[in-house]
N, C-alpha and C. Protein backbone atom coordinates (compact mmCIF):
# COMPACT_ATOMS: atom_id res chain seq x y z
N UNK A 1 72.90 118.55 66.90
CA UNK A 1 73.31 118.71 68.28
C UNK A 1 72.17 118.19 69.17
N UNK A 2 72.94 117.68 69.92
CA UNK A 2 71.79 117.09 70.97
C UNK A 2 72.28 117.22 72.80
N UNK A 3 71.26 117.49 73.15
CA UNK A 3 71.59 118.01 74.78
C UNK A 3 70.50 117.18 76.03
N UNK A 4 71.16 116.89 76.84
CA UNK A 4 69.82 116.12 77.58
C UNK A 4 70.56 116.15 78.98
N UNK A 5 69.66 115.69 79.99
CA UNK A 5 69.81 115.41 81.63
C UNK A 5 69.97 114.27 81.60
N UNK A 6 70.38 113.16 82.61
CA UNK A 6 70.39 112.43 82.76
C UNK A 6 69.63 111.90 84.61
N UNK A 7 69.02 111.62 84.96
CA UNK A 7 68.37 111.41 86.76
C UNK A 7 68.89 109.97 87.31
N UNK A 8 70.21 109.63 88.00
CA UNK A 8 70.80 108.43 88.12
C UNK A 8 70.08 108.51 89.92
N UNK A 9 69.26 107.23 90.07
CA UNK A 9 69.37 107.44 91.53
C UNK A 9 70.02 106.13 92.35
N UNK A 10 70.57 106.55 93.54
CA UNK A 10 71.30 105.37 94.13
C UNK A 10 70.45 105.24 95.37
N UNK A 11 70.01 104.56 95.70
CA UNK A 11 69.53 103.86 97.37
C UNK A 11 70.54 103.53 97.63
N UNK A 12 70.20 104.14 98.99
CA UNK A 12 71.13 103.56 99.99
C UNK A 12 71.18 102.02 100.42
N UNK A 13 72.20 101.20 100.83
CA UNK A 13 71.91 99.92 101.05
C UNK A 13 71.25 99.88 102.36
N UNK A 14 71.15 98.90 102.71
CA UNK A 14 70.12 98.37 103.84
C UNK A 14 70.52 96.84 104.90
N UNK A 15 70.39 97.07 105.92
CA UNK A 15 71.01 95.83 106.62
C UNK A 15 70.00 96.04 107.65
N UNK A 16 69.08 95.00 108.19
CA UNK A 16 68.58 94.53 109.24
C UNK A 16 68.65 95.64 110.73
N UNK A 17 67.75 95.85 111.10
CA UNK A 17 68.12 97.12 112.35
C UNK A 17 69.38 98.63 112.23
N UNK A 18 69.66 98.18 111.06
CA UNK A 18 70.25 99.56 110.64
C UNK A 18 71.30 99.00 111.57
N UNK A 19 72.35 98.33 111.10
CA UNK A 19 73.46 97.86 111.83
C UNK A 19 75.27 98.67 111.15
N UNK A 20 74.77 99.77 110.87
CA UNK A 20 76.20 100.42 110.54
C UNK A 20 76.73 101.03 111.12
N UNK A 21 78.16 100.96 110.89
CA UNK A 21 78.45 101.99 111.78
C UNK A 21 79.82 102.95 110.87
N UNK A 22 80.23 103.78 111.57
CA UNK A 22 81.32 104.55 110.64
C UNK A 22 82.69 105.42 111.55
N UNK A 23 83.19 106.17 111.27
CA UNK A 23 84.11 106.55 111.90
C UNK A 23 84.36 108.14 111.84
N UNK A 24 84.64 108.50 113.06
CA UNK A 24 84.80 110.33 113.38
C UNK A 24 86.21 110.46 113.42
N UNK A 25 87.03 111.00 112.21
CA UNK A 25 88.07 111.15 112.07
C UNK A 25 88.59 112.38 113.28
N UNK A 26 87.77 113.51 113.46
CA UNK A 26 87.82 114.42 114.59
C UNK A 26 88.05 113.60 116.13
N UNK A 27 87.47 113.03 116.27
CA UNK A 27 87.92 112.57 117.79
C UNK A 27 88.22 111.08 117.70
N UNK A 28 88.55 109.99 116.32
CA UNK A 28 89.37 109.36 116.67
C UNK A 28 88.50 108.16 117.01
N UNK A 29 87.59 107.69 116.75
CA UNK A 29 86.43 106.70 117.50
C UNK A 29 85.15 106.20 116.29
N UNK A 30 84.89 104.97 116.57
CA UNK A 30 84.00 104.46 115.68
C UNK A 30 82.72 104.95 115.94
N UNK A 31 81.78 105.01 115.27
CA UNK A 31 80.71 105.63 115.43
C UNK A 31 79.60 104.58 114.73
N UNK A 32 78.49 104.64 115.94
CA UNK A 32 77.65 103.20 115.83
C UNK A 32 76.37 103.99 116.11
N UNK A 33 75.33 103.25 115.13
CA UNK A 33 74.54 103.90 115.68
C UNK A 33 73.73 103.94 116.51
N UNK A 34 73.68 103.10 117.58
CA UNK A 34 73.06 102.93 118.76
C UNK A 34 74.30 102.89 119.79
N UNK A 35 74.54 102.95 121.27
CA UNK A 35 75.24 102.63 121.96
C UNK A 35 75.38 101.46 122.17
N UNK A 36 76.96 101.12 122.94
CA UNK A 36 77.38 99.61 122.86
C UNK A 36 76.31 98.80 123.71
N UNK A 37 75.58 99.29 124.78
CA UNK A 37 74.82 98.57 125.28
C UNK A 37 73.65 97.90 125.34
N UNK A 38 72.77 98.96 124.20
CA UNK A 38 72.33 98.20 122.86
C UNK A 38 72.20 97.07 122.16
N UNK A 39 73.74 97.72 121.47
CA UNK A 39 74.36 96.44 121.10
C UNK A 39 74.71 95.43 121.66
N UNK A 40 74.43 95.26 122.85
CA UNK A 40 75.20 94.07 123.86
C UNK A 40 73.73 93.25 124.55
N UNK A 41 73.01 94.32 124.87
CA UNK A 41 71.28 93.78 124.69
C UNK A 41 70.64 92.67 123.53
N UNK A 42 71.31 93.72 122.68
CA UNK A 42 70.02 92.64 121.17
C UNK A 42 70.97 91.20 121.14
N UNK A 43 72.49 91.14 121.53
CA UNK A 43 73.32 90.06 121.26
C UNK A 43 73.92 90.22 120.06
N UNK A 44 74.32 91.92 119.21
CA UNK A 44 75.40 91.44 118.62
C UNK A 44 76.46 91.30 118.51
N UNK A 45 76.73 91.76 120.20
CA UNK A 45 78.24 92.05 120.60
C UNK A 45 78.41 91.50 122.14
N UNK A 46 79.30 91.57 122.15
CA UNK A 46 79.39 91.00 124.05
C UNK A 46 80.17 92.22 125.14
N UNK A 47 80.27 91.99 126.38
CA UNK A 47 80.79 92.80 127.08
C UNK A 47 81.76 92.83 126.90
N UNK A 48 82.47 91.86 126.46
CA UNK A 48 83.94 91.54 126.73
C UNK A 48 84.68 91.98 125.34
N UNK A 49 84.33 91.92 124.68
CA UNK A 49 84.70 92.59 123.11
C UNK A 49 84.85 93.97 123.10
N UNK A 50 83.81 94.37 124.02
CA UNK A 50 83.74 95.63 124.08
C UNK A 50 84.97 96.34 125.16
N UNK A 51 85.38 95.65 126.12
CA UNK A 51 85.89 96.12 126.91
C UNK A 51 87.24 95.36 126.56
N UNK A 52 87.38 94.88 125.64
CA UNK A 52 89.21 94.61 124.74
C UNK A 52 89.16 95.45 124.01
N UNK A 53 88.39 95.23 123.38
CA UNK A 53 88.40 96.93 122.17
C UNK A 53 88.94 98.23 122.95
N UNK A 54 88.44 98.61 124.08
CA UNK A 54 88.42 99.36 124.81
C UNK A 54 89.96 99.67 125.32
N UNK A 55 90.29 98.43 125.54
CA UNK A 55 91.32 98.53 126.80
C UNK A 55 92.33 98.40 125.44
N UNK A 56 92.37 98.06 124.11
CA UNK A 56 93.09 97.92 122.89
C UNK A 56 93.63 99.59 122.48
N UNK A 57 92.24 100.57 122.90
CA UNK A 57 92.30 101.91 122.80
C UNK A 57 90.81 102.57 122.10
N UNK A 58 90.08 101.67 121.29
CA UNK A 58 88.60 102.01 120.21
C UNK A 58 88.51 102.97 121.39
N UNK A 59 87.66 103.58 120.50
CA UNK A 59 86.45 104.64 121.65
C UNK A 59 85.65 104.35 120.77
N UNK A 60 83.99 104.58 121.47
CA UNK A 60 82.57 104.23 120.75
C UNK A 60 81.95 105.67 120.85
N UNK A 61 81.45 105.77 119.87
CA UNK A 61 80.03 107.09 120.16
C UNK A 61 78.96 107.06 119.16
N UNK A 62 78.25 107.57 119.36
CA UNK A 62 76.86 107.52 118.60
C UNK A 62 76.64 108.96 117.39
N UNK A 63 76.06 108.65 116.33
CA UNK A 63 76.01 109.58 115.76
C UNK A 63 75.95 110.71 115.80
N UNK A 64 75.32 111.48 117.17
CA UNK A 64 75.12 112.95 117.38
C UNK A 64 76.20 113.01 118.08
N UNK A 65 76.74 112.18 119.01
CA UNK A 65 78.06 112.58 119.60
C UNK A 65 79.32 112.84 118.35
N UNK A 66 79.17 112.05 117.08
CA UNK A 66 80.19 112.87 116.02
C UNK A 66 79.94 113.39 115.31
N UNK A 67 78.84 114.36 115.79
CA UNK A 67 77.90 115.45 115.21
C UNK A 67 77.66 115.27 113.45
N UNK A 68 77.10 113.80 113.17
CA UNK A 68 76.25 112.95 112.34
C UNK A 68 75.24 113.18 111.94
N UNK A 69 74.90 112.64 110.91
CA UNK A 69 72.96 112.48 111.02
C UNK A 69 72.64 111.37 111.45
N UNK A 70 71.40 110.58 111.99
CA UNK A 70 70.97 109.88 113.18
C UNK A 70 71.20 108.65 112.03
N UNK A 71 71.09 108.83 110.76
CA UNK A 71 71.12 107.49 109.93
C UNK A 71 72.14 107.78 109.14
N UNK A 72 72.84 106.61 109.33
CA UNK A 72 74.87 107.01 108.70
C UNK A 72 74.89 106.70 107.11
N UNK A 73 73.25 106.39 106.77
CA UNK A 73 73.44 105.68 105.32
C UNK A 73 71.77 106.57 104.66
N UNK A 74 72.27 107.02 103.42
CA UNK A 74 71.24 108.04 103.35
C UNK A 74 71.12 107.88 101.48
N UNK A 75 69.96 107.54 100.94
CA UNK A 75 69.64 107.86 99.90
C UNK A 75 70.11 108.73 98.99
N UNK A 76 70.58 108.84 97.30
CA UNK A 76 70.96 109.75 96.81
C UNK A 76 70.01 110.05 95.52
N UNK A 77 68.95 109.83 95.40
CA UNK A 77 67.53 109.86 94.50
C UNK A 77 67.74 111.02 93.49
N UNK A 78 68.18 111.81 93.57
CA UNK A 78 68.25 112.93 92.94
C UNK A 78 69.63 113.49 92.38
N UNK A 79 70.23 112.71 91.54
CA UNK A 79 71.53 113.19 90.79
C UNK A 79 71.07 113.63 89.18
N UNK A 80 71.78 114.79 88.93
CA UNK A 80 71.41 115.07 87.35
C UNK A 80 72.52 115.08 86.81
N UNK A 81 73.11 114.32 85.31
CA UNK A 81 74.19 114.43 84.76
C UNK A 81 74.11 115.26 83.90
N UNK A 82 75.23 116.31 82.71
CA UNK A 82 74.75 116.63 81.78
C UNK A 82 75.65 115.68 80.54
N UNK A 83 74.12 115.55 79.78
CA UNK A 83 74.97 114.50 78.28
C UNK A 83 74.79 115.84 77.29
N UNK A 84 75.61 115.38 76.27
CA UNK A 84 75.93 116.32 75.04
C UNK A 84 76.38 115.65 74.22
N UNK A 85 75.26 115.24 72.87
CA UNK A 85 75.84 114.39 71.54
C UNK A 85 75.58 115.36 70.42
N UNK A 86 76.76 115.25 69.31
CA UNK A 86 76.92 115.86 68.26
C UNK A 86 76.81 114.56 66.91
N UNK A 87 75.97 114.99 65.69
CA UNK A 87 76.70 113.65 64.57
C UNK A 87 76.37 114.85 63.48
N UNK A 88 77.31 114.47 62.76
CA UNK A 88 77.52 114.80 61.23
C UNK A 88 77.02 113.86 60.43
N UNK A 89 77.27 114.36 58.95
CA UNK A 89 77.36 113.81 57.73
C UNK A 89 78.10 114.96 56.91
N UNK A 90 79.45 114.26 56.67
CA UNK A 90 80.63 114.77 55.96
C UNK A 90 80.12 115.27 54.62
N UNK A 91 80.04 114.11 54.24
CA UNK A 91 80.05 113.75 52.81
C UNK A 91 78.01 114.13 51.87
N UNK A 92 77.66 113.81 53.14
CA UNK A 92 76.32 114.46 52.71
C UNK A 92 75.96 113.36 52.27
N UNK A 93 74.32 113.35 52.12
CA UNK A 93 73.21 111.99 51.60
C UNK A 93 73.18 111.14 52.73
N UNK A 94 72.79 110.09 52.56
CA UNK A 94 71.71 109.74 53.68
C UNK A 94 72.86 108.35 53.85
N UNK A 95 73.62 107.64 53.71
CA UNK A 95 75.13 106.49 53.84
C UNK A 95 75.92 106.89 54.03
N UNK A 96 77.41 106.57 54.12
CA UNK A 96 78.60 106.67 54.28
C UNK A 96 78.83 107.06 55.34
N UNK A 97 80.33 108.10 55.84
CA UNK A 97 80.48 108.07 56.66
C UNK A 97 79.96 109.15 57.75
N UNK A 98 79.76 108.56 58.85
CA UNK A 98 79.35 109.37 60.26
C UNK A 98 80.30 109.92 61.30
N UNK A 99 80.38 111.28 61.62
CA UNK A 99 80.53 111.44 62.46
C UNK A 99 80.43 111.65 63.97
N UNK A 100 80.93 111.21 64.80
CA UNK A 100 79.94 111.19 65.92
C UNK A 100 80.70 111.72 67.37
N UNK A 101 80.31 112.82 67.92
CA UNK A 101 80.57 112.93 69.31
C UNK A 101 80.34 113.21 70.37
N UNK A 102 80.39 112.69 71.33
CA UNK A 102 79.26 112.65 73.14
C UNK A 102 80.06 113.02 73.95
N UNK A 103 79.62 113.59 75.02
CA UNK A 103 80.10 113.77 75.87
C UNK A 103 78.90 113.50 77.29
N UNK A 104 79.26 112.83 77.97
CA UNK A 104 78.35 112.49 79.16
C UNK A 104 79.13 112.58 80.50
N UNK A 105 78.26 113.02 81.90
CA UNK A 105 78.82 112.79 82.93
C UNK A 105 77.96 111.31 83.82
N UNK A 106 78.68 110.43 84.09
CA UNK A 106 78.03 109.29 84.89
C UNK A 106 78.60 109.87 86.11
N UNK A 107 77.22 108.97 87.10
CA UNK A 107 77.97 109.14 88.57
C UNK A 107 77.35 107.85 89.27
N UNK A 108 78.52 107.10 89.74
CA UNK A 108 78.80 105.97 90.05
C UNK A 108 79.19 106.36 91.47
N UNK A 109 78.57 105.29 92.69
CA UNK A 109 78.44 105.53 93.90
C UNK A 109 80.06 105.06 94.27
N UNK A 110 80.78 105.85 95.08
CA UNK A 110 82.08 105.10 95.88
C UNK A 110 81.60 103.82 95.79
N UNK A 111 82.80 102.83 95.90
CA UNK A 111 82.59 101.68 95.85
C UNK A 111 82.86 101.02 97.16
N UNK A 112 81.76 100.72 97.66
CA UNK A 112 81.32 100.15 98.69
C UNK A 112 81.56 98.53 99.43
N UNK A 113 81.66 98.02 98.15
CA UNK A 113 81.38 96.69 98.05
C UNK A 113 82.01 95.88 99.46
N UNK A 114 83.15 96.45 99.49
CA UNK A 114 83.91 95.21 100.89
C UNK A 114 83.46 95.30 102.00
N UNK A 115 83.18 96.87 102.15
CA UNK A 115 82.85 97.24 103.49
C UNK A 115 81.40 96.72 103.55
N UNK A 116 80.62 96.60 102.42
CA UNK A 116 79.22 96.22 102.90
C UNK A 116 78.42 94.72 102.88
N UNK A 117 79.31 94.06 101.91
CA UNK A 117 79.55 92.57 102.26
C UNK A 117 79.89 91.91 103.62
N UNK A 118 80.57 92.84 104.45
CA UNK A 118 81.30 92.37 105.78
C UNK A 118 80.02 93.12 106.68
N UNK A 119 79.11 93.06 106.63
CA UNK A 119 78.87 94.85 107.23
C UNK A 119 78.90 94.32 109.12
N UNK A 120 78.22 92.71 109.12
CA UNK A 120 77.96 92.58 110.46
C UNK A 120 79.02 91.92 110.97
N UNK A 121 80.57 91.90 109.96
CA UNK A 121 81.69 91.65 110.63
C UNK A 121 82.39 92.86 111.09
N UNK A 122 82.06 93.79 110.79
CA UNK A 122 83.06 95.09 111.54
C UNK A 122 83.09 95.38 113.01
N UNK A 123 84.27 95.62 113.51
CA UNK A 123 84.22 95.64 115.19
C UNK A 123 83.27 96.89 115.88
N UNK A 124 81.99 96.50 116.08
CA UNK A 124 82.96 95.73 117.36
C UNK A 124 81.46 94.08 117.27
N UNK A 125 81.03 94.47 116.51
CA UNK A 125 79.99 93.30 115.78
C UNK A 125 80.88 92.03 115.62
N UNK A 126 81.89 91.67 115.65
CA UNK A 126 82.40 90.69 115.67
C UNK A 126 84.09 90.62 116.19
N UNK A 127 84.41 89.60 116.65
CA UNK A 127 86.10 89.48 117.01
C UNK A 127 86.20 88.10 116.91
N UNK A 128 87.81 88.39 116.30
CA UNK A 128 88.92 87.51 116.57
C UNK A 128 89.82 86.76 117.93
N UNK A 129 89.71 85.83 118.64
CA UNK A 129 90.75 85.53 119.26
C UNK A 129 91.97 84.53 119.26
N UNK A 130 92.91 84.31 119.60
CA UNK A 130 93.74 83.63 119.56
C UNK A 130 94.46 82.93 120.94
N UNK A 131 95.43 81.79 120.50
CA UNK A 131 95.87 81.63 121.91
C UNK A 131 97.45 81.45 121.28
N UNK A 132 98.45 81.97 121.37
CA UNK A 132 100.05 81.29 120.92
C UNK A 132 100.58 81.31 122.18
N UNK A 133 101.27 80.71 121.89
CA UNK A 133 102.32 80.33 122.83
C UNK A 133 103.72 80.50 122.39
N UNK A 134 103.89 80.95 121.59
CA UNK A 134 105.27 81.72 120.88
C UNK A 134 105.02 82.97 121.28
N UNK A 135 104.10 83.80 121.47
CA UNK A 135 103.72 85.18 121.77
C UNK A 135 104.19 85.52 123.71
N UNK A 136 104.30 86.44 123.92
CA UNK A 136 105.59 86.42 125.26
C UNK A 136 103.62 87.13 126.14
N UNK A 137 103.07 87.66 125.32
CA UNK A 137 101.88 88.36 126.04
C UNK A 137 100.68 86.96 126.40
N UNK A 138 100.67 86.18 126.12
CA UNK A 138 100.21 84.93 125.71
C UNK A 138 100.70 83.77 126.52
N UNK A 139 101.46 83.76 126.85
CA UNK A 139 102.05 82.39 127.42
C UNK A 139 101.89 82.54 128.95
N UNK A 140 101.79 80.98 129.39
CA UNK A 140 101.70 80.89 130.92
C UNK A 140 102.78 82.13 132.04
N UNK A 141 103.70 82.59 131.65
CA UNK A 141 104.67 82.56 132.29
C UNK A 141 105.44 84.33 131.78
N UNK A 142 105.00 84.27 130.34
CA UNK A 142 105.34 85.93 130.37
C UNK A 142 106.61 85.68 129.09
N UNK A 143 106.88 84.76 128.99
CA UNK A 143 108.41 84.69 127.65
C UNK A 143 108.07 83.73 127.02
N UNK A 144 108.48 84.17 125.68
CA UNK A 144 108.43 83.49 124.21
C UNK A 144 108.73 82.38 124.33
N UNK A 145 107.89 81.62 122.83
CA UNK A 145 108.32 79.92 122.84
C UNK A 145 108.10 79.48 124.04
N UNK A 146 106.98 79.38 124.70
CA UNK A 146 106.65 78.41 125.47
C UNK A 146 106.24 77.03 125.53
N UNK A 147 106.47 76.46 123.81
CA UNK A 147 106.05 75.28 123.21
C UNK A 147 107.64 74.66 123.60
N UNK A 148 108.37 75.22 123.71
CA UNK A 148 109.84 74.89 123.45
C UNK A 148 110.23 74.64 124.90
N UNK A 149 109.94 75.31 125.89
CA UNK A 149 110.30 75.49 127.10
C UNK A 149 110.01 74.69 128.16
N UNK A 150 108.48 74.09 128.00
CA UNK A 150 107.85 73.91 128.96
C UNK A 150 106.46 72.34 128.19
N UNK A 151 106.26 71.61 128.76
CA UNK A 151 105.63 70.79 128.46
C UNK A 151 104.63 71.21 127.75
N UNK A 152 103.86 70.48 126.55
CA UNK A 152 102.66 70.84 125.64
C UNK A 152 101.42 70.31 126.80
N UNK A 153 100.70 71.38 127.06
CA UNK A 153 99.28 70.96 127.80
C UNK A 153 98.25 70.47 127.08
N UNK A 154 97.85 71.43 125.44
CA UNK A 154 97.17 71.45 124.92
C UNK A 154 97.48 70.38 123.47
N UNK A 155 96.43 69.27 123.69
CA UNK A 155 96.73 68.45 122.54
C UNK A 155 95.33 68.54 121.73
N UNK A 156 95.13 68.56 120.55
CA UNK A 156 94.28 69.07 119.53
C UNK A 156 92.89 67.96 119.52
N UNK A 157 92.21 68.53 119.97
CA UNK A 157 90.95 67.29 119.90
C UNK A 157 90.66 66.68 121.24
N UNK A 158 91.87 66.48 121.71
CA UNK A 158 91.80 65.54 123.45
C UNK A 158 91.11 66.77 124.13
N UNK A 159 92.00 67.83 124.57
CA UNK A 159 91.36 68.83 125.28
C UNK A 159 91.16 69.92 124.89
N UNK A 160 91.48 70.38 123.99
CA UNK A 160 91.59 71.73 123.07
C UNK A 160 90.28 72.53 123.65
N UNK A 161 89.16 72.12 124.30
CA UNK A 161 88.13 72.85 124.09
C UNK A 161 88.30 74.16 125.08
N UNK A 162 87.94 75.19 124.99
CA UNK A 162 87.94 76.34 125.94
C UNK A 162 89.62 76.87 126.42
N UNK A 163 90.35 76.60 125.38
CA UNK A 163 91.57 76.89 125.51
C UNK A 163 91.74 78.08 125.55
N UNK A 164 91.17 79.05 124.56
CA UNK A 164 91.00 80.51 124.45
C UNK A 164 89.63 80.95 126.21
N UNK A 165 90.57 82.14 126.54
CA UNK A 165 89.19 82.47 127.71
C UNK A 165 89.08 84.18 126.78
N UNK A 166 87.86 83.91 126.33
CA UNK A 166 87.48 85.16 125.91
C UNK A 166 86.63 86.60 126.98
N UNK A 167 86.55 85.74 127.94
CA UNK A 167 85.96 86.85 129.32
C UNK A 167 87.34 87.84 129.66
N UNK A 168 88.22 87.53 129.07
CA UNK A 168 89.51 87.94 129.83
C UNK A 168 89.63 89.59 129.99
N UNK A 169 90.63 90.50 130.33
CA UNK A 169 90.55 92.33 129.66
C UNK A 169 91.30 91.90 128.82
N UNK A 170 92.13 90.75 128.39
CA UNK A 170 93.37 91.32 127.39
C UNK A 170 93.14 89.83 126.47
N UNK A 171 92.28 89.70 126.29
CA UNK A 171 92.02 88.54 124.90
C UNK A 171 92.31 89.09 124.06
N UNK A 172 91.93 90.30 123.34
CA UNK A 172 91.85 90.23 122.10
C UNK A 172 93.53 91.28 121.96
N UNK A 173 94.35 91.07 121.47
CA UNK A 173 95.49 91.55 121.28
C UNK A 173 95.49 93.03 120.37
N UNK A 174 96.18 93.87 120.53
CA UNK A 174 96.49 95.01 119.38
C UNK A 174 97.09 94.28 118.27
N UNK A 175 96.45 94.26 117.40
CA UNK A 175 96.62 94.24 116.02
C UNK A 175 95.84 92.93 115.32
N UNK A 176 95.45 92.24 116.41
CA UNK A 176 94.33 90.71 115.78
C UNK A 176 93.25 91.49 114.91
N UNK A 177 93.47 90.50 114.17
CA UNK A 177 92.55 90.81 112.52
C UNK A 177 90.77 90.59 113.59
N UNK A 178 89.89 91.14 112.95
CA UNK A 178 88.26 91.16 113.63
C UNK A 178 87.50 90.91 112.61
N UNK A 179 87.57 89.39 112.16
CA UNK A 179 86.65 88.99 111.12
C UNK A 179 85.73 87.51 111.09
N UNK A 180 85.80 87.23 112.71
CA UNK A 180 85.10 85.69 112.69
C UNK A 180 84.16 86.58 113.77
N UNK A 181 82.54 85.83 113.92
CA UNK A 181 81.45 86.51 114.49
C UNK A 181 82.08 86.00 116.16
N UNK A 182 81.66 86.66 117.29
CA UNK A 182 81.55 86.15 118.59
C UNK A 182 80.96 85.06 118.78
C-alpha cells in the first residue's frame, strides 16, 4: 500500500497592466478593473464604444463596486491531492503476474483558454462596426433594402473610405459580434 500528497500549483495568467475584466452576475454589469476612463486615457478603448455599449444597455463597475477582490485573477499555489496505490503479487515470487491499483485526485484549472487568448478583445477593449443597408436601423432613410430602392453611393475602393461613422450614439448595434480592436 502506498499513500502520498500530491502539491499541483497553478499561476495565475498575466496580461500587460492587468487588463481583465469579469462579470457581476448580481447587478448585471461587466466588471473592469480600473474605470472606463482609465481605460479611455491609456487608449484602450474610446469614448464612443463606451457610450454604444452604454446606450446598447452594458453597465461598467470596478471591482469593489461588485464587491471583488482588487485583482480579478489570483494565484492557486497551494492545492493538495490525495493519491492511493495498491500492487500485489498473486501468484507469489518475484515475475508473473501484477496486480495493480491507484487511485488519484488531479486538479486541472477551468479551462480558460478562449477567454484568455482574446483577453484584449473583450468589450469594451475592442468593437465591431458595420454599415448595411438592408438593415431598416442603418439606412439613409429608416426602411429596408436600401440597395434596392435608392441609388448605390458607396462603390468599393472609389470612396468606401469613412463610410462607417463610429463617433455616432448608435454605431454599434445590439447584437454586433465585439471582436476586431478599435
Amino acid at each position: 500500500m502506498n499513500l502520498g500528497v500530491r502539491r499541483e500549483a497553478h499561476p495565475a495568467p498575466w496580461t500587460k497592466n492587468n487588463r481583465y475584466n469579469s462579470f457581476d452576475l448580481k447587478n448585471d454589469a461587466m466588471v473592469l478593473q480600473e474605470p472606463t476612463s482609465a481605460l479611455i486615457e491609456a487608449g484602450y478603448t474610446t469614448q464612443a464604444i463606451i457610450n454604444n455599449m452604454t446606450n446598447n444597455g452594458a453597465k461598467y463597475e470596478t471591482p469593489q463596486q461588485a464587491g471583488m477582490p482588487a485583482k480579478l485573477m489570483r494565484d492557486y499555489n497551494l492545492n493538495f491531492s490525495p493519491r492511493v496505490g495498491f500492487a500485489c503479487l498473486p501468484f507469489g515470487g518475484t515475475r508473473g503476474t501484477v496486480i495493480r491499483a491507484a487511485y488519484g485526485r488531479n486538479i486541472y484549472p477551468m479551462p480558460t483558454r478562449n477567454y484568455l487568448k482574446n483577453v484584449m478583445q473583450n468589450n469594451p477593449l475592442a468593437a465591431s462596426y458595420s454599415q448595411s443597408y438592408t438593415s431598416s436601423s442603418q439606412t439613409v432613410d429608416g426602411k429596408s433594402n436600401q440597395l434596392i430602392r435608392l441609388p448605390q453611393t458607396v462603390i468599393m475602393g472609389t470612396n468606401s473610405a469613412n463610410v462607417v461613422n463610429t463617433e455616432t450614439a448608435t454605431a454599434i448595434t445590439p447584437g454586433t459580434s465585439i471582436w476586431s480592436n478599435p
